[in-house]
C-alpha atoms as a PDB file:
ATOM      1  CA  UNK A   1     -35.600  44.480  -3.478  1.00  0.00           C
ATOM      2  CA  UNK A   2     -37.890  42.521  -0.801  1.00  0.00           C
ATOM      3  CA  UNK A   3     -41.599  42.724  -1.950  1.00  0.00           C
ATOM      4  CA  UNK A   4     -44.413  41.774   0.861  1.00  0.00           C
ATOM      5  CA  UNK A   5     -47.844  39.676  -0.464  1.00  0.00           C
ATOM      6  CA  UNK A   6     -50.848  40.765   1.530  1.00  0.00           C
ATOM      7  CA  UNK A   7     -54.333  38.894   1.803  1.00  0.00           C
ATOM      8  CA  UNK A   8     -55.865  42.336   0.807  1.00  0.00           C
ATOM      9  CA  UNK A   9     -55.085  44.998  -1.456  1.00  0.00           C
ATOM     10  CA  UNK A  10     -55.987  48.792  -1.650  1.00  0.00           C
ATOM     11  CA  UNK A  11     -60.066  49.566  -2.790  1.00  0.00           C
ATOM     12  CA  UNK A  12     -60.459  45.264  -1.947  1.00  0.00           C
ATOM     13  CA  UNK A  13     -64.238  45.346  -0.258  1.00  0.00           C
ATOM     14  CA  UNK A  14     -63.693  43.291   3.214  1.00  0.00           C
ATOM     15  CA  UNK A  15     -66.378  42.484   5.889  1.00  0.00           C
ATOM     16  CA  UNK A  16     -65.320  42.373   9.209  1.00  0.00           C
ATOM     17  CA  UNK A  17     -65.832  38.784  10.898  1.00  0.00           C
ATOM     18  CA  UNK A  18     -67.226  40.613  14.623  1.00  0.00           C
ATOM     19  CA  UNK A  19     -69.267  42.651  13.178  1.00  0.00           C
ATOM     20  CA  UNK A  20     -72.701  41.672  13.640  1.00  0.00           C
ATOM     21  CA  UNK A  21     -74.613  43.824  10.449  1.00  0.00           C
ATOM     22  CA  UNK A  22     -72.039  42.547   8.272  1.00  0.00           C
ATOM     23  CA  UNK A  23     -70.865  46.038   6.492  1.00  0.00           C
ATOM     24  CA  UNK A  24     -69.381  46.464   3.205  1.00  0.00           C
ATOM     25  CA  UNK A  25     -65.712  47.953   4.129  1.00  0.00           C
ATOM     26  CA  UNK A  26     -63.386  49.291   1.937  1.00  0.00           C
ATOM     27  CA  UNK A  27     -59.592  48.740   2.425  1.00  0.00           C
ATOM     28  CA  UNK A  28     -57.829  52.125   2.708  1.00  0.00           C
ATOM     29  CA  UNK A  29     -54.304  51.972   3.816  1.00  0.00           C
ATOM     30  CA  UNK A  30     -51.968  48.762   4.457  1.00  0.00           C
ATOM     31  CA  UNK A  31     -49.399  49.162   7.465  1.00  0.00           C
ATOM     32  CA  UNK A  32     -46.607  46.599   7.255  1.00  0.00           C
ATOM     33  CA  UNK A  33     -44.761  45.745  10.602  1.00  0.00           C
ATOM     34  CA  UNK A  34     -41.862  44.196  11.612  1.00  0.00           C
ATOM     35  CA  UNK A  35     -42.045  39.834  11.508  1.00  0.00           C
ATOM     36  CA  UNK A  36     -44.775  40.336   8.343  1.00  0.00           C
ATOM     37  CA  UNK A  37     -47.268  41.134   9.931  1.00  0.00           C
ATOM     38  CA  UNK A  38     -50.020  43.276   8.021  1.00  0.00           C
ATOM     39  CA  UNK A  39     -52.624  45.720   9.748  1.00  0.00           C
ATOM     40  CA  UNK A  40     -55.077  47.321   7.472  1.00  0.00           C
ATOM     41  CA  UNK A  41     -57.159  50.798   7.490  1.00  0.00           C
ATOM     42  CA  UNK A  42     -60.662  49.796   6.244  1.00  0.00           C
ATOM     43  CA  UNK A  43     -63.405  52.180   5.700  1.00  0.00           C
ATOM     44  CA  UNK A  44     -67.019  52.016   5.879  1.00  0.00           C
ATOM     45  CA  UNK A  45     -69.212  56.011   5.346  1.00  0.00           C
ATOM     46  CA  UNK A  46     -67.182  58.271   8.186  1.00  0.00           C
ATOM     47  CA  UNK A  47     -66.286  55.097  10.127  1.00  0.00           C
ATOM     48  CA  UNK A  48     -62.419  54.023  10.179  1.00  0.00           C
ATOM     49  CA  UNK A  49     -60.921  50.777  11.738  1.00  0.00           C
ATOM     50  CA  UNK A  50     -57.510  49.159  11.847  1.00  0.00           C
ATOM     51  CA  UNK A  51     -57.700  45.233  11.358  1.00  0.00           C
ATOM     52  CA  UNK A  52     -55.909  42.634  11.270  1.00  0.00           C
ATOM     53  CA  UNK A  53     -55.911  40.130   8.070  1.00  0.00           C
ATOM     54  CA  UNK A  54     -57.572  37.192  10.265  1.00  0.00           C
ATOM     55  CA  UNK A  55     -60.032  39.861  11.630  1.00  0.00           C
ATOM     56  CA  UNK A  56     -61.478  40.297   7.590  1.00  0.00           C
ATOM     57  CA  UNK A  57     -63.740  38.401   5.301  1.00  0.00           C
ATOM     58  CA  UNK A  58     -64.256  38.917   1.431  1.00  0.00           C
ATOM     59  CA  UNK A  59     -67.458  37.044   1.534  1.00  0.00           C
ATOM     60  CA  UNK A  60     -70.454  38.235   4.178  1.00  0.00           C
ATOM     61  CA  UNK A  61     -71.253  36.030   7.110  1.00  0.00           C
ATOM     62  CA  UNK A  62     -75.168  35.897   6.316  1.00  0.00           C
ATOM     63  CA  UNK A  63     -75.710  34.002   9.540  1.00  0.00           C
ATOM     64  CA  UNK A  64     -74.034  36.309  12.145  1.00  0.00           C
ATOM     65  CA  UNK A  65     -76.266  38.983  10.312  1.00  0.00           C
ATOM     66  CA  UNK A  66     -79.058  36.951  10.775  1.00  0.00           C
ATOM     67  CA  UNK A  67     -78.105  36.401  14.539  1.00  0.00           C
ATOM     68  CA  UNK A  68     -77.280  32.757  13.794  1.00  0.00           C
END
């Protein structure tokens, strides 16, 4: 049996490192690829977005939300 580690696991709250109000997202589905790599399905109210693991952030970035 071959198991995977991801950074992230299902219901894991993640803040995207772009994103400039610094949302609470909530991971939703984890896609496994060929050559390990990972793409996630977080979601934030109605919104939906596929990221990768270096695209997320368990802690905020208070200064992009401040516009630092």
């Amino acid at each position: 049996m071959h198991t995977h580690f991801t950074e992230y696991t299902f219901g894991d709250i993640v803040f995207l490192r772009t994103d400039v109000n610094q949302e609470q997202w909530i991971v939703t589905d984890i896609f496994l690829h060929p050559n390990n790599v990972c793409v996630y399905t977080i979601a934030c109210g109605n919104s939906k977005h596929d990221a990768y693991d270096f695209e997320l952030s368990r802690d905020q970035n208070t200064d992009k939300k401040l516009g630092l």
